[in-house]
Each structure stands twice: as structure tokens, then as C-alpha cells.
C-alpha atoms as a PDB file:
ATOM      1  CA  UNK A   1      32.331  84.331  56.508  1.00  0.00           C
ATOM      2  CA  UNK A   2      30.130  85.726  59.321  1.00  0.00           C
ATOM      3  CA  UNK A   3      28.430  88.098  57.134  1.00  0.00           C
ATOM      4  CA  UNK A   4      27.042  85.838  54.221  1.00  0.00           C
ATOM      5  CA  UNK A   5      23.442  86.009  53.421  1.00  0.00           C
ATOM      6  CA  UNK A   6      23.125  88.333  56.482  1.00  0.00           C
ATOM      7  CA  UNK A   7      20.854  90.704  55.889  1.00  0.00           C
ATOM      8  CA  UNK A   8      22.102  94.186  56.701  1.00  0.00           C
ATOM      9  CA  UNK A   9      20.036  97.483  56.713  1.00  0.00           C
ATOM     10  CA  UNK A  10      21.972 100.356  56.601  1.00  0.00           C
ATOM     11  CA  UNK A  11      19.931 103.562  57.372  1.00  0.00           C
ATOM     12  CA  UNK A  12      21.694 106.318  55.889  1.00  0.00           C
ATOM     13  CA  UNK A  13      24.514 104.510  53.664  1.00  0.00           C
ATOM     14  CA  UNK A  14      25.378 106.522  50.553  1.00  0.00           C
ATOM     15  CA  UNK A  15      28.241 108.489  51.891  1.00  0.00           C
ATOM     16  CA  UNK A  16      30.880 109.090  54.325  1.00  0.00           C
ATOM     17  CA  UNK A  17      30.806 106.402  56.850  1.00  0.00           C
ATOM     18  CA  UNK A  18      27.782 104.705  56.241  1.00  0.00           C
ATOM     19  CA  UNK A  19      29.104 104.022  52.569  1.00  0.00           C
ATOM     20  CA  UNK A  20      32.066 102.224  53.792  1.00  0.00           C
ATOM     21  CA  UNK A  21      30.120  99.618  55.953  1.00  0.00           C
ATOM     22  CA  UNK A  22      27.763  99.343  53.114  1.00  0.00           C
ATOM     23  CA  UNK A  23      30.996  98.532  50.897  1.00  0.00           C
ATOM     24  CA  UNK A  24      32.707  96.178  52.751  1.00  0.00           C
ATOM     25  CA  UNK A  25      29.440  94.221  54.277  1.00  0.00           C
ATOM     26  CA  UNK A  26      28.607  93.667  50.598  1.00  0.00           C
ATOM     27  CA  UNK A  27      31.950  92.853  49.672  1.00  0.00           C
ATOM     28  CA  UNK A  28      31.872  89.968  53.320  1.00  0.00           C
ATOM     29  CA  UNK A  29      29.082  88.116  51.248  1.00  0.00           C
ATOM     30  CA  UNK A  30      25.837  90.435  53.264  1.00  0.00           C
ATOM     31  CA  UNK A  31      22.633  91.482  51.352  1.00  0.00           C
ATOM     32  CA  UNK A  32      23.241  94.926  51.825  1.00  0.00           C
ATOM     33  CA  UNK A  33      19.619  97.520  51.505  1.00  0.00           C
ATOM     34  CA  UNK A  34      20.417 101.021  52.011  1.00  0.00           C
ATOM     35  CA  UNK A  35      17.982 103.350  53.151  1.00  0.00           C
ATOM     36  CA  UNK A  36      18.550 107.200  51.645  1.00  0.00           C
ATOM     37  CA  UNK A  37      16.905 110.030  51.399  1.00  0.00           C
ATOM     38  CA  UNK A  38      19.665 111.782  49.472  1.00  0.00           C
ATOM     39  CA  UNK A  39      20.051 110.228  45.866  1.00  0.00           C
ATOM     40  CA  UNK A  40      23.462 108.845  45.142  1.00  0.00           C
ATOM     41  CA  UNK A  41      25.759 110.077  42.581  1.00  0.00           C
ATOM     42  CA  UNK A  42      27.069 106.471  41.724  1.00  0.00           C
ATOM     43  CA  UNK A  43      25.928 102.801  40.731  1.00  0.00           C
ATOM     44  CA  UNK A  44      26.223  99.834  43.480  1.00  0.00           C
ATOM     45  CA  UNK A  45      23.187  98.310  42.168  1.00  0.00           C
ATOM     46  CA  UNK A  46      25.083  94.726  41.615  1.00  0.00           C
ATOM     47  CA  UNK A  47      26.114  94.690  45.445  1.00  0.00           C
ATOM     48  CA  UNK A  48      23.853  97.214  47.284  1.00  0.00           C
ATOM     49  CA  UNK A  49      20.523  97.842  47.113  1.00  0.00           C
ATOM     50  CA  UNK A  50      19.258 101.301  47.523  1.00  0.00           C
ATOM     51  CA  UNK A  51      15.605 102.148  48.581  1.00  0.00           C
ATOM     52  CA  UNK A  52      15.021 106.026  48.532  1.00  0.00           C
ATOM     53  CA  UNK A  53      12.694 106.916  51.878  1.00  0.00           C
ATOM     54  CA  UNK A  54      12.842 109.971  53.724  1.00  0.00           C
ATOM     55  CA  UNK A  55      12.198 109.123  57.459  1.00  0.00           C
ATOM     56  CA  UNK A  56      11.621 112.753  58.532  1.00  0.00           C
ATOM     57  CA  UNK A  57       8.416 112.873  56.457  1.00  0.00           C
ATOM     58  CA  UNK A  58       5.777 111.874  58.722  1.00  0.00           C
ATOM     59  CA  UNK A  59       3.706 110.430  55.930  1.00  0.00           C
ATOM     60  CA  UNK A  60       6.687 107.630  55.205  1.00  0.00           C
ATOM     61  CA  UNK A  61       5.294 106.042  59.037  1.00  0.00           C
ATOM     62  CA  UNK A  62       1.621 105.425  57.730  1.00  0.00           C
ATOM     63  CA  UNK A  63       2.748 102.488  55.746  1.00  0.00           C
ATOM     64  CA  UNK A  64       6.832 102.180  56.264  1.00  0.00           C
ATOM     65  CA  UNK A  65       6.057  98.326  57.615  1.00  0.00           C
ATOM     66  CA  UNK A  66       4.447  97.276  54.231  1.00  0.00           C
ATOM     67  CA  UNK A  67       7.444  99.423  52.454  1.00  0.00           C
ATOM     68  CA  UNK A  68      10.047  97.432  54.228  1.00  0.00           C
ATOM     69  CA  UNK A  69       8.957  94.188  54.102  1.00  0.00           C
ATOM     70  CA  UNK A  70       8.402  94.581  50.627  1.00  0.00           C
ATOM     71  CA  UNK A  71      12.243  94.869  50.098  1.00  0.00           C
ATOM     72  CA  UNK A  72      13.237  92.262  52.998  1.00  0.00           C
ATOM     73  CA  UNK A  73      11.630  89.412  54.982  1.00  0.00           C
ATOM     74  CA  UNK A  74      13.970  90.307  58.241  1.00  0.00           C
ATOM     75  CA  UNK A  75      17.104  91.984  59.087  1.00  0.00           C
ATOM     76  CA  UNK A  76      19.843  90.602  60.570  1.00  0.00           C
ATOM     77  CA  UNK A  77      22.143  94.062  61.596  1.00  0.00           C
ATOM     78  CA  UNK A  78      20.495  97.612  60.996  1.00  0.00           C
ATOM     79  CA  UNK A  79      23.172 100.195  61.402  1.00  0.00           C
ATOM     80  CA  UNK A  80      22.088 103.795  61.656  1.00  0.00           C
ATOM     81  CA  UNK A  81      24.911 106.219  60.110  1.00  0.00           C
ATOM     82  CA  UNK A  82      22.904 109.140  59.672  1.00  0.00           C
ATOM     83  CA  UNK A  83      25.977 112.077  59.859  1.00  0.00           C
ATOM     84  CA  UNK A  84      24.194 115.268  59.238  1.00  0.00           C
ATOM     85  CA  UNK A  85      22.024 116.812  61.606  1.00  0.00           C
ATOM     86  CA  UNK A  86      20.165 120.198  61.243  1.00  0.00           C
ATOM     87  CA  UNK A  87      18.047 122.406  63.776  1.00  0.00           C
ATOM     88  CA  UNK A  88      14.372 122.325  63.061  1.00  0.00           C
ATOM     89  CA  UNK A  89      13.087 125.888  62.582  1.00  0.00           C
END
């Protein structure tokens, strides 16, 4: 399969859309690692992995490098499915 042992970061995967890749990547043979900032209301741990990070805090950037790598030597595909979107005040 094209997927296998791919590593796959999916920024924003624990609903809607982003959900679905994350499902059927892992299900194509791909390390899946999620990156959420809302907690999920349900248990992938066997196929996904799920790192909570919130991107829009600034202080995440100071050390996000060390964070990631700690998780994953290199990705392969990073998908962005971010779907909600607010004005900033």
C-alpha cells in the first residue's frame, strides 16, 4: 500500500473531515499523529495517536520543534484540516 509506515501529521484531526483522513490513513497501514487542541470524546489510541497542542498560544512556538520531534523523527504528509475559524477580538 502507498501509505504504510508513512508518517502522516494531521493538524486538526479529531472531527469532521480531518477525522476521516485520520481514519482511513490509519486504516492504509500510515502512522497517523494528530495534532488537537480540542480533546476528543472517543478512543483511537491503537491506530491514531493524539498529541494535545494548541497552536494559537504563542508560548507552544518557544519549544514546538523539541515537542514534535519528540513524537516523530519526520513526516511524510502533514494535512492541515483545521474547519473552524473565529474573528480575533
Amino acid at each position: 500500500m502507498i501509505f504504510q509506515e508513512k508518517n502522516v501529521v494531521i493538524i486538526g484531526g479529531t472531527k469532521g473531515t480531518g477525522l476521516k483522513i485520520a481514519e482511513l490513513l490509519s486504516k492504509r497501514g500510515a502512522n497517523v499523529f494528530s495534532f488537537f487542541r480540542t480533546i476528543p470524546d472517543f478512543d483511537y489510541k491503537d491506530k491514531i495517536k493524539f498529541i494535545h497542542c494548541d497552536f494559537s498560544e504563542a508560548s507552544f512556538y518557544d519549544n514546538y520543534e523539541n515537542q514534535l520531534k519528540s513524537y516523530l523523527n519526520k513526516a511524510d504528509i502533514l494535512i492541515v484540516a483545521v474547519g473552524k475559524a473565529r474573528m480575533l477580538k
